[in-house]
N, C-alpha and C. Protein backbone atom coordinates (compact mmCIF):
# COMPACT_ATOMS: atom_id res chain seq x y z
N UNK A 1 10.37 11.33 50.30
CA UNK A 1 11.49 12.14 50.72
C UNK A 1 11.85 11.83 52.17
N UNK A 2 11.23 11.74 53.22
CA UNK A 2 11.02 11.25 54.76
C UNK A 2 11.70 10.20 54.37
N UNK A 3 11.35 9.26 53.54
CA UNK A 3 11.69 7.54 54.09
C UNK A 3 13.50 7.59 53.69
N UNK A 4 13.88 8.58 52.81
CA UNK A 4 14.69 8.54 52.59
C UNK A 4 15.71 9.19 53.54
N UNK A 5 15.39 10.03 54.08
CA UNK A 5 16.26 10.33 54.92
C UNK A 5 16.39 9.71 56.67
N UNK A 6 15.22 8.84 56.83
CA UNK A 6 14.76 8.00 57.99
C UNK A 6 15.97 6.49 57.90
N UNK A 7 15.97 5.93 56.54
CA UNK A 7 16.72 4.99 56.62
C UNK A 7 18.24 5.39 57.37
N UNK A 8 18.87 6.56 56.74
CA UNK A 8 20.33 6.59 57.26
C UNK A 8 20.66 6.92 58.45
N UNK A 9 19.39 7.46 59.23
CA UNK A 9 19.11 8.16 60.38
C UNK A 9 19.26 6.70 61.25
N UNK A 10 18.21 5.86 60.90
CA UNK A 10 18.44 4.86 61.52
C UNK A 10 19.27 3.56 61.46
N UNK A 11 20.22 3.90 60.45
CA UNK A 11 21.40 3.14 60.62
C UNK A 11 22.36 3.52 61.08
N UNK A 12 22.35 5.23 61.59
CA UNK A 12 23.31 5.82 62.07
C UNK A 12 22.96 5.64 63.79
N UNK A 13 21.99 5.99 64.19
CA UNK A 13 21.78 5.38 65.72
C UNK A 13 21.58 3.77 65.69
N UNK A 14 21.64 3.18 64.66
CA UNK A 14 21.97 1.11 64.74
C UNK A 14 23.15 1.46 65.06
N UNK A 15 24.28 2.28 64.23
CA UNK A 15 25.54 2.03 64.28
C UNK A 15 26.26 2.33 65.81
N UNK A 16 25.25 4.09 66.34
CA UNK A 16 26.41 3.96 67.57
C UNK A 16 26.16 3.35 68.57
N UNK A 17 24.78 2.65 68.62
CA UNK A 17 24.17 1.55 69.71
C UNK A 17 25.44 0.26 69.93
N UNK A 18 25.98 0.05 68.93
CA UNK A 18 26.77 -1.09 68.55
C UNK A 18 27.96 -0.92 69.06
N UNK A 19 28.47 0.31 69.62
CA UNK A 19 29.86 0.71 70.27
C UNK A 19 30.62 1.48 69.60
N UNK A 20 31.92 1.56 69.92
CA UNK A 20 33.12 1.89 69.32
C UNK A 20 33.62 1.45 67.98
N UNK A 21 33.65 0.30 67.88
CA UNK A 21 33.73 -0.48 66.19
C UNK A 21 33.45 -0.16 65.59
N UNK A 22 32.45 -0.44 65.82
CA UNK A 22 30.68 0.39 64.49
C UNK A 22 31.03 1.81 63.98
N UNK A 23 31.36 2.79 65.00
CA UNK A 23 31.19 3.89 64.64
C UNK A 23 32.18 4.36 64.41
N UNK A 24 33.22 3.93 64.48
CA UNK A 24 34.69 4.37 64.41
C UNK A 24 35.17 3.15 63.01
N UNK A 25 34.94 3.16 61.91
CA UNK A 25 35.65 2.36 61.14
C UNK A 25 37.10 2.39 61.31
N UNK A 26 37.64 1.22 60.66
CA UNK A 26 39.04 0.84 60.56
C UNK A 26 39.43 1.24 59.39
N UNK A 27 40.58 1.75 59.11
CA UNK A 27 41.31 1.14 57.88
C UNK A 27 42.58 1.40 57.97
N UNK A 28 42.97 0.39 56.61
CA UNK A 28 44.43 -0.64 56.15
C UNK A 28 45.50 1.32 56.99
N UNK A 29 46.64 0.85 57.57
CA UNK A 29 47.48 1.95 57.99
C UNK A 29 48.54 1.09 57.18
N UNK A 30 48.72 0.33 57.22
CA UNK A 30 50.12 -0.57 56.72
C UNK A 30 50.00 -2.19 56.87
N UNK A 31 50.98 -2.60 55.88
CA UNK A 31 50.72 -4.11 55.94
C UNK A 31 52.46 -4.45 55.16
N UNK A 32 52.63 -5.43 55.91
CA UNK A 32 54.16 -6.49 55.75
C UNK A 32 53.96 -7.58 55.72
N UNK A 33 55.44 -8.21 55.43
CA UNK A 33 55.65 -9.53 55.76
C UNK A 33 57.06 -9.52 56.69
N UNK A 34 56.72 -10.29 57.46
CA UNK A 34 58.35 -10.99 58.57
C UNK A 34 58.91 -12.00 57.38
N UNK A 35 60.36 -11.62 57.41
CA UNK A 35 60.79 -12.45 56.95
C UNK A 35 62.14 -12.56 57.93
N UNK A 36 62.77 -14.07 57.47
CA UNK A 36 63.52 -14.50 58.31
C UNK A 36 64.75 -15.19 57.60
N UNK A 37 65.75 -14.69 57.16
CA UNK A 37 66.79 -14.96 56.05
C UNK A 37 67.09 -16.53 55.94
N UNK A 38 67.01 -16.54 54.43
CA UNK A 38 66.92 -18.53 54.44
C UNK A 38 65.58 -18.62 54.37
N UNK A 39 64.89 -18.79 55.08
CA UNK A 39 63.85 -18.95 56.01
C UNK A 39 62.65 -18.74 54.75
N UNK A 40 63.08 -17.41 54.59
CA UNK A 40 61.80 -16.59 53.99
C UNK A 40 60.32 -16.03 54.62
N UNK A 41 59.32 -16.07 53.99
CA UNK A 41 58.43 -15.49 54.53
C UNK A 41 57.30 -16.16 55.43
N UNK A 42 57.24 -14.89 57.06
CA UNK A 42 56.51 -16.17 57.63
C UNK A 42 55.21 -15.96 58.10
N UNK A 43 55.05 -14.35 58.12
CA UNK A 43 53.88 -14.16 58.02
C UNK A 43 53.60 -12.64 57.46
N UNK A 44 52.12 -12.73 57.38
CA UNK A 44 52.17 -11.01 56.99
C UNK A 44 51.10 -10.40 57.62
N UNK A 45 51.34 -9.38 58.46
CA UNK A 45 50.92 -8.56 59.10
C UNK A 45 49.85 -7.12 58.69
N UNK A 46 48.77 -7.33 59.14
CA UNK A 46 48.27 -5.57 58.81
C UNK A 46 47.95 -4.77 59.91
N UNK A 47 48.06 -3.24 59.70
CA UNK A 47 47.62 -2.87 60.64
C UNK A 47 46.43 -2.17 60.49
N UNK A 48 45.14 -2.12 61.04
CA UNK A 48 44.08 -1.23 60.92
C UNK A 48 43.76 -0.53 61.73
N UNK A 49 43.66 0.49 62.21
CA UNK A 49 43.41 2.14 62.69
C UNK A 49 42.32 2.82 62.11
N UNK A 50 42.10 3.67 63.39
CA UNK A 50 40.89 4.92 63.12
C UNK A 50 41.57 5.93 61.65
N UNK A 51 40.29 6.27 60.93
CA UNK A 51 40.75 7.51 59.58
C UNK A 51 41.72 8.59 60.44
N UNK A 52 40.89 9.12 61.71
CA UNK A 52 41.96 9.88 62.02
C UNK A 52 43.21 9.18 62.91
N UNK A 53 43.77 8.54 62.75
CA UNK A 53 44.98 8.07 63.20
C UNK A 53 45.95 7.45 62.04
N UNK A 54 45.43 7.36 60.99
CA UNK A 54 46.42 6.82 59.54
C UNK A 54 47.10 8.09 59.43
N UNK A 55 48.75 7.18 59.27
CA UNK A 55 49.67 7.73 59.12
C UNK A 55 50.41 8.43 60.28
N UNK A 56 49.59 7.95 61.55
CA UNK A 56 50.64 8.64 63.22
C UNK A 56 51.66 8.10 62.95
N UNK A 57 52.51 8.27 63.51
CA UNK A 57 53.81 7.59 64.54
C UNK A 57 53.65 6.91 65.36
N UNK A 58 54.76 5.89 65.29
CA UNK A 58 54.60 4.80 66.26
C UNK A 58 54.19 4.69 67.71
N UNK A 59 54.76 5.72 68.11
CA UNK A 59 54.57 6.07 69.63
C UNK A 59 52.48 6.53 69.96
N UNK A 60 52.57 6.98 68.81
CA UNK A 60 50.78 7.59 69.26
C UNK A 60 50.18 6.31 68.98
N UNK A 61 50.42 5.40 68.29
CA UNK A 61 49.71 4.56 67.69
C UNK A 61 49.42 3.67 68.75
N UNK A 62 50.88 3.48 69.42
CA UNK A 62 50.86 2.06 70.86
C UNK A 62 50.25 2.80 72.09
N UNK A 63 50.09 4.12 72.26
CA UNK A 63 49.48 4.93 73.11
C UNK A 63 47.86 5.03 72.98
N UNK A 64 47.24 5.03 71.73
CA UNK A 64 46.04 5.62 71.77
C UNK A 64 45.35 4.47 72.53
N UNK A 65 44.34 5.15 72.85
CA UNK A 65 43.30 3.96 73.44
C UNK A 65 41.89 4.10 72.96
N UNK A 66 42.13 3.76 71.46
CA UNK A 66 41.40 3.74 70.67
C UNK A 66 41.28 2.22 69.91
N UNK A 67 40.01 2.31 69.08
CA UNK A 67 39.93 0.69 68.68
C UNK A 67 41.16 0.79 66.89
N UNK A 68 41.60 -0.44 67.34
CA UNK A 68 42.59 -0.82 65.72
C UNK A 68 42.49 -2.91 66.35
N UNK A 69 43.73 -2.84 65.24
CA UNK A 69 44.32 -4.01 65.26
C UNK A 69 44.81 -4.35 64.33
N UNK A 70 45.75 -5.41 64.28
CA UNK A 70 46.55 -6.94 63.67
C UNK A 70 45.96 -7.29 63.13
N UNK A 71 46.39 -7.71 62.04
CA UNK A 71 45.58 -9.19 61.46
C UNK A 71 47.25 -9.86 60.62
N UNK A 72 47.26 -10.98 61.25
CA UNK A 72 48.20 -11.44 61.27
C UNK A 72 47.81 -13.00 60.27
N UNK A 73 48.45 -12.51 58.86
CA UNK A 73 48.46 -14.16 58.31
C UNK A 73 49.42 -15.60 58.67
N UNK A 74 49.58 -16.45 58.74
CA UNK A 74 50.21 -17.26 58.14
C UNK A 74 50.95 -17.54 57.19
N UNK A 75 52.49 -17.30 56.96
CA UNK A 75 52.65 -17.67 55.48
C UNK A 75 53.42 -18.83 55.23
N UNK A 76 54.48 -19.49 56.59
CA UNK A 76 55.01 -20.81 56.45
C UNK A 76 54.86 -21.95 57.47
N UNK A 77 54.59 -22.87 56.91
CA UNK A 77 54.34 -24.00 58.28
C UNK A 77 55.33 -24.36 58.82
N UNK A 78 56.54 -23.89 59.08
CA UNK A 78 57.37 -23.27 60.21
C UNK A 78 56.76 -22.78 61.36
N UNK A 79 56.02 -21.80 61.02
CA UNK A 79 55.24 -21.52 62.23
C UNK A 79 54.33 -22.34 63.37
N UNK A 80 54.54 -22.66 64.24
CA UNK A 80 54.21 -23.78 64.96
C UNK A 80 53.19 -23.01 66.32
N UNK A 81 52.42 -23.66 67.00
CA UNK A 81 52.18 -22.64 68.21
C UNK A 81 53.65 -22.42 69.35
N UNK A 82 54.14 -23.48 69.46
CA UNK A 82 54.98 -23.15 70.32
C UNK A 82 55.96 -22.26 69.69
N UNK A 83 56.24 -22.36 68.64
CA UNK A 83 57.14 -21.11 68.33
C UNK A 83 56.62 -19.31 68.17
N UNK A 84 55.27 -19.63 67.95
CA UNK A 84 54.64 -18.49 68.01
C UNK A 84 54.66 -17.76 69.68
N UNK A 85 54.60 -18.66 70.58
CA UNK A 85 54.63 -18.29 72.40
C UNK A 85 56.10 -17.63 72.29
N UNK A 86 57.06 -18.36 71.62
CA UNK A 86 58.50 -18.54 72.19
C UNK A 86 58.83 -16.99 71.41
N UNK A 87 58.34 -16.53 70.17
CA UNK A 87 58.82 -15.18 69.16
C UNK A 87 58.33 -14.21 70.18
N UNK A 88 56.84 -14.84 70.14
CA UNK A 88 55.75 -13.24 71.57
C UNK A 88 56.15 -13.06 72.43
N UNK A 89 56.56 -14.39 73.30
CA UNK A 89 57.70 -13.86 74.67
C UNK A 89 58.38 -12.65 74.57
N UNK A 90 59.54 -12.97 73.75
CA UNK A 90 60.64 -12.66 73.13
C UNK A 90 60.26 -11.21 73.05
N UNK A 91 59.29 -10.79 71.78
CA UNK A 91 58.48 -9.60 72.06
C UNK A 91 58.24 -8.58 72.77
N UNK A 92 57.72 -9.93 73.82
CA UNK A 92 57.01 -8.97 74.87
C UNK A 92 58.09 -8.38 76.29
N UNK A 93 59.12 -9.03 75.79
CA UNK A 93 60.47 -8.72 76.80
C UNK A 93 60.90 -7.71 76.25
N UNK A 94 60.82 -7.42 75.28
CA UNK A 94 61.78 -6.03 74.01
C UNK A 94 60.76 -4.94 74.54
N UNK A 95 59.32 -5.56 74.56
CA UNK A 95 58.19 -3.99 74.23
C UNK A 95 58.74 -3.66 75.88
N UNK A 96 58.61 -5.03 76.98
CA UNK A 96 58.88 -4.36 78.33
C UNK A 96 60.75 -3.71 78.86
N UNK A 97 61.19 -3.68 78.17
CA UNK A 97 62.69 -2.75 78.17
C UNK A 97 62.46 -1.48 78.06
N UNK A 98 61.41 -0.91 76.90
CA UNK A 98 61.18 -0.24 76.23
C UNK A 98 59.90 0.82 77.56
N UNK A 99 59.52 -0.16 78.10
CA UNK A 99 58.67 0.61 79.07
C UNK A 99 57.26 0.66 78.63
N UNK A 100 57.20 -0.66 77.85
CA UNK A 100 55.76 -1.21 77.66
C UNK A 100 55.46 -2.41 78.07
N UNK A 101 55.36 -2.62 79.87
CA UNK A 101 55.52 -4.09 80.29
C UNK A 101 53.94 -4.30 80.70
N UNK A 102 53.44 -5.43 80.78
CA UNK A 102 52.15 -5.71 80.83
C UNK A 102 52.13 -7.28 82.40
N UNK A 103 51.33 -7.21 82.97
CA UNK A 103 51.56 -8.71 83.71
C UNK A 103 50.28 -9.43 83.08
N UNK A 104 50.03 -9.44 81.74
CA UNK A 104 48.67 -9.90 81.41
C UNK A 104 49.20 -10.41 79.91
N UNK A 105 50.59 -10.14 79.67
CA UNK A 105 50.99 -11.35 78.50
C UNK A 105 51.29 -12.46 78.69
N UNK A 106 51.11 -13.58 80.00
CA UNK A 106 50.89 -14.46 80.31
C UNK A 106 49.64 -15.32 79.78
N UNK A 107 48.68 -14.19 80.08
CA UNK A 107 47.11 -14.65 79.79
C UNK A 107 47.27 -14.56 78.50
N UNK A 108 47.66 -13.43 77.76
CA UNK A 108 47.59 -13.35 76.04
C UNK A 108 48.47 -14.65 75.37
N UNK A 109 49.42 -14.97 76.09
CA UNK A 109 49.92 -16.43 75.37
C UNK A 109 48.81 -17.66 75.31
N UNK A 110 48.69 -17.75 77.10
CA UNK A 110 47.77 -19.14 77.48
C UNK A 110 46.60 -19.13 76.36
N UNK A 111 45.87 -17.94 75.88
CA UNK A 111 44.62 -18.06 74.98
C UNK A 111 45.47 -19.07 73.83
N UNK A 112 46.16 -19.42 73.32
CA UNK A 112 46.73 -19.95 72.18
C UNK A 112 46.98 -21.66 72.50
N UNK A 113 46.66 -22.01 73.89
CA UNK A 113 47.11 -23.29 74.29
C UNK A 113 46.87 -24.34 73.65
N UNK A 114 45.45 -24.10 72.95
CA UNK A 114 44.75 -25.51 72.25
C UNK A 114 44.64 -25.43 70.91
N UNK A 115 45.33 -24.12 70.29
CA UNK A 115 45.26 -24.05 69.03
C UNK A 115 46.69 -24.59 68.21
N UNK A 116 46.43 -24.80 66.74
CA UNK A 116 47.36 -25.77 66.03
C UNK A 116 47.48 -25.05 64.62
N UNK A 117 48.42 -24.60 64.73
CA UNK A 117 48.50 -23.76 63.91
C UNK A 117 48.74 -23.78 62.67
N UNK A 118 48.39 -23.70 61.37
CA UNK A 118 48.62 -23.85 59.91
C UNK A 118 49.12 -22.75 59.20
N UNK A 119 49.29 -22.91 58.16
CA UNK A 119 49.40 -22.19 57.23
C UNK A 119 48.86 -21.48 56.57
N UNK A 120 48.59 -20.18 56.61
CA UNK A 120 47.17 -19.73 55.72
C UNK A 120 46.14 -19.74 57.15
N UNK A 121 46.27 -19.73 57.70
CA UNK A 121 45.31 -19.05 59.13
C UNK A 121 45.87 -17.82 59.36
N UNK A 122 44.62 -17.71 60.47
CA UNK A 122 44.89 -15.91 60.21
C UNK A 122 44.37 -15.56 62.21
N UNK A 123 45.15 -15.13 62.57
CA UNK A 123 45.36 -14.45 63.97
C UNK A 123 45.08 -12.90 63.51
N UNK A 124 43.61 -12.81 65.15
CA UNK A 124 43.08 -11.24 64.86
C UNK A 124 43.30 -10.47 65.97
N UNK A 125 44.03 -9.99 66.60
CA UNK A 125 44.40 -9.34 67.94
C UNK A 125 43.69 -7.29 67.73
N UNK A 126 42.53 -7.54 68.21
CA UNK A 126 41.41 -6.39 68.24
C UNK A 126 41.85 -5.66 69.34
N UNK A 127 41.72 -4.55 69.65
CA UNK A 127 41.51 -3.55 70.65
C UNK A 127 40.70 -2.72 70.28
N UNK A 128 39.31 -2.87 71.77
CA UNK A 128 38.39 -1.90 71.42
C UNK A 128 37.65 -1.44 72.42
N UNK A 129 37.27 -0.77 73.25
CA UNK A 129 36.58 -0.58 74.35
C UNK A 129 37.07 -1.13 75.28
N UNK A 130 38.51 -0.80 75.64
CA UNK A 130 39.26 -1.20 76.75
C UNK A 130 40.13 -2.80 77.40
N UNK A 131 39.70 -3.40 75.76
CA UNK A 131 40.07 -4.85 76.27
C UNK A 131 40.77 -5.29 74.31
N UNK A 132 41.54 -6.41 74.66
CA UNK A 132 42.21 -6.67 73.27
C UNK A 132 41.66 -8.12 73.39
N UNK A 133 41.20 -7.80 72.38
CA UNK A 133 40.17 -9.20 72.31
C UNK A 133 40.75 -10.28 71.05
N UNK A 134 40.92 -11.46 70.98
CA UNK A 134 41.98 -12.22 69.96
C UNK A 134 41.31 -13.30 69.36
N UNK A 135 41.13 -13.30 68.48
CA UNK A 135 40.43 -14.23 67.07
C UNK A 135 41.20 -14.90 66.42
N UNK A 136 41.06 -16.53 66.21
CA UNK A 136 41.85 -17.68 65.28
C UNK A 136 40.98 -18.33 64.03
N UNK A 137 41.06 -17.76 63.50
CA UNK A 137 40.48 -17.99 62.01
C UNK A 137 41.10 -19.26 61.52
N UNK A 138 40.41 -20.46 61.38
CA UNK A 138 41.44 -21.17 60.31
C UNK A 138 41.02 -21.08 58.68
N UNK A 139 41.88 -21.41 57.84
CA UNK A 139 41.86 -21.70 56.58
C UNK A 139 41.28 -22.50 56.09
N UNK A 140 41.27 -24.03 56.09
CA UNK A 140 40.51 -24.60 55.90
C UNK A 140 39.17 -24.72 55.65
N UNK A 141 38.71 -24.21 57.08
CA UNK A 141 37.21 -24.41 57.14
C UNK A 141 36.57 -22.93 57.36
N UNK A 142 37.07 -22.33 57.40
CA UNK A 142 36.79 -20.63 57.40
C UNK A 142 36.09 -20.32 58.96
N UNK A 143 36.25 -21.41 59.72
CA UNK A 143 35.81 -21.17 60.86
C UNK A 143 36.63 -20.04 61.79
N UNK A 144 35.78 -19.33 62.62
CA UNK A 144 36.71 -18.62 63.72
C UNK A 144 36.33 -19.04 65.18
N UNK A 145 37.36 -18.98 65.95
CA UNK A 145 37.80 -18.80 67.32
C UNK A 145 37.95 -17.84 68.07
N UNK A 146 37.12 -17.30 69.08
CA UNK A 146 37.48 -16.38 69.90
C UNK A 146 38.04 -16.49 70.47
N UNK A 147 39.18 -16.75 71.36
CA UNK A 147 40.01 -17.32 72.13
C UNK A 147 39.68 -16.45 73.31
N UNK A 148 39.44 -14.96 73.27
CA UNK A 148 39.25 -14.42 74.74
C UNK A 148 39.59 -13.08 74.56
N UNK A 149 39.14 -12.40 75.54
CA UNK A 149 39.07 -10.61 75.63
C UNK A 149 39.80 -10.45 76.65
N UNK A 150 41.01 -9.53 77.07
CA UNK A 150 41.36 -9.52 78.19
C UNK A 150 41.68 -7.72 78.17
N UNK A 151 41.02 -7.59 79.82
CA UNK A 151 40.48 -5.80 79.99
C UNK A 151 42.23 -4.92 79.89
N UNK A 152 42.13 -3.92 79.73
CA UNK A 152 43.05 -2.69 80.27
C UNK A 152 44.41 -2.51 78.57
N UNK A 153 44.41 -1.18 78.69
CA UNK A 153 45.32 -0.82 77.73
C UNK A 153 46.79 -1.33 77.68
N UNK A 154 47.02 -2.05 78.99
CA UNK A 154 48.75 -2.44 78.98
C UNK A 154 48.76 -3.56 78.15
N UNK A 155 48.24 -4.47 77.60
CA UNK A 155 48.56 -5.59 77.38
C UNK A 155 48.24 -4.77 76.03
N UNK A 156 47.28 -4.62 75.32
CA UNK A 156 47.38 -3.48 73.76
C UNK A 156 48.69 -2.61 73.74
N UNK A 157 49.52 -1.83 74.80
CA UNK A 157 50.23 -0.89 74.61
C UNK A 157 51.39 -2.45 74.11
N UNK A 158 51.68 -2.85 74.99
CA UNK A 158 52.66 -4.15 75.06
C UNK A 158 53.02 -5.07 73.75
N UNK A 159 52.22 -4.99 73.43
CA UNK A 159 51.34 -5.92 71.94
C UNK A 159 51.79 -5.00 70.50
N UNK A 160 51.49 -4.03 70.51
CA UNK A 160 51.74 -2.99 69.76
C UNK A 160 53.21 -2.78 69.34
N UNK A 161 53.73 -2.23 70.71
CA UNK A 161 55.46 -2.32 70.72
C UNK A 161 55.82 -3.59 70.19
N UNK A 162 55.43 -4.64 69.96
CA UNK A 162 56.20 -5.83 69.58
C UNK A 162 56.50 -5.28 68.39
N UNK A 163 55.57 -4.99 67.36
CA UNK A 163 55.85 -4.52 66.10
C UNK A 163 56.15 -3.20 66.10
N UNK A 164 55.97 -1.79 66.48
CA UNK A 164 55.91 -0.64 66.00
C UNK A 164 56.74 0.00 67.25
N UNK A 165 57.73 -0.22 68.31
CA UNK A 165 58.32 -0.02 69.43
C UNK A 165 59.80 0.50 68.89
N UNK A 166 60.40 1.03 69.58
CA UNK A 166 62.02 1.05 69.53
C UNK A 166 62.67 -0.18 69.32
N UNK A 167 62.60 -1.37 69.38
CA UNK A 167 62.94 -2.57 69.46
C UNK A 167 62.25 -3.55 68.54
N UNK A 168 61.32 -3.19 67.56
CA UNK A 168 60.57 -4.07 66.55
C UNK A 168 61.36 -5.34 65.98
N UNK A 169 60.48 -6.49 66.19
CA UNK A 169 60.78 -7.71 65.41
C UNK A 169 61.46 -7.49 64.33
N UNK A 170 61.01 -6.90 63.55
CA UNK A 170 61.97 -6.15 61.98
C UNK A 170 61.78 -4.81 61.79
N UNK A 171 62.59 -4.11 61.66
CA UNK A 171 62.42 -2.57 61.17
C UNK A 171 61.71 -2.52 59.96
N UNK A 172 61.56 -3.48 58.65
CA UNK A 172 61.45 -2.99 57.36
C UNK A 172 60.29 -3.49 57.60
N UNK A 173 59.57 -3.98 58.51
CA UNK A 173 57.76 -4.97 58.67
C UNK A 173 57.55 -3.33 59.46
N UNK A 174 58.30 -3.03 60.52
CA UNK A 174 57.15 -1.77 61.20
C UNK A 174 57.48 -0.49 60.19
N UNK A 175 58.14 -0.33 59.35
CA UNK A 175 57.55 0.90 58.54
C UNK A 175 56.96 0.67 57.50
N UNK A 176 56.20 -0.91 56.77
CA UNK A 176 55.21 -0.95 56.66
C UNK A 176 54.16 -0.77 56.97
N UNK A 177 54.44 -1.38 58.22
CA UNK A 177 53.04 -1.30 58.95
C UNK A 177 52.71 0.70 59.15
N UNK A 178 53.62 1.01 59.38
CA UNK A 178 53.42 2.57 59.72
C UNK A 178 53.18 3.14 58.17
N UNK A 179 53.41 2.58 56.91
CA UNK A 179 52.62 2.98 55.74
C UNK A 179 53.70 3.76 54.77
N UNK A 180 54.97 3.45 55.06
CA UNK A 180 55.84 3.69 54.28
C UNK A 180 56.02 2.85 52.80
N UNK A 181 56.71 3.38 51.79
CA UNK A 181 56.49 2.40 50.95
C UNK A 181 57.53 1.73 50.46
């Protein structure tokens, strides 16, 4: 009877030793695709959030400073890195109108310098304990890339607004992502 209740005990202090992640699970809030007329589909987007934060509003969502994230597929080899810098710019000029400006989406581009981007790869843009930390998964070889952690909530608030802001890349991708159906 002891051993049984010792195991969960001690996967529950493994878990909050481990941080914010660990103990705060994620899950699915919404998931899309960008599409781009003609074009079609170019990638598809999820969003993952704390249990208690599924189903906020956009505004709490780019505010909290809590752990979530992106996970951003690949869906056409259209997608190039340089066009991926040139859309995020773009982005990150809309989220900063909006009054989500960051001087650290410079650094969030440069992490992407040496990567080559395919089809069916998968971009992981994390926020968790104060820093948005960004992962390049390729397809192929199932390998991942950390590309880099960079500290403070502006560049997450900034990041966020690209998709879920007054100004979103597509309206019909951020009320997916916000879990509409």
């Amino acid at each position: 009877m002891k051993a049984r209740l010792i195991v969960p005990a001690l996967a529950l202090i493994l878990a909050s030793a481990a941080g914010a992640t660990a103990t705060e699970s994620l899950v699915l809030n919404g998931s899309g695709v960008r599409t781009k007329l003609i074009l079609g589909a170019m990638y598809e987007l999820s969003l993952y959030v704390p249990d208690s934060l599924k189903g906020s509003e956009a505004p709490a969502l780019i505010e909290a400073d809590r752990p979530m994230e992106f996970v951003l597929t690949i869906q056409s080899s259209l997608i190039t890195r340089a066009r991926f810098v040139e859309a995020t710019t773009e982005g990150f000029a809309k989220a900063a109108k909006a009054g989500y400006a960051s001087e650290k989406t410079q650094a969030f581009l440069d992490q992407f310098a040496a990567t080559e981007f395919k089809k069916g790869d998968v971009i992981v843009m994390r926020y968790a304990s104060g820093g948005l930390s960004t992962a390049y998964q390729k397809q192929a070889d199932g390998s991942e890339a950390k590309l880099g952690t960079i500290p403070g909530p502006d560049l997450k608030k900034a990041l966020f607004a690209i998709w879920l802001g007054n100004e979103p890349v597509q309206e019909s991708l951020k009320k997916s992502l916000l879990g509409a159906p």
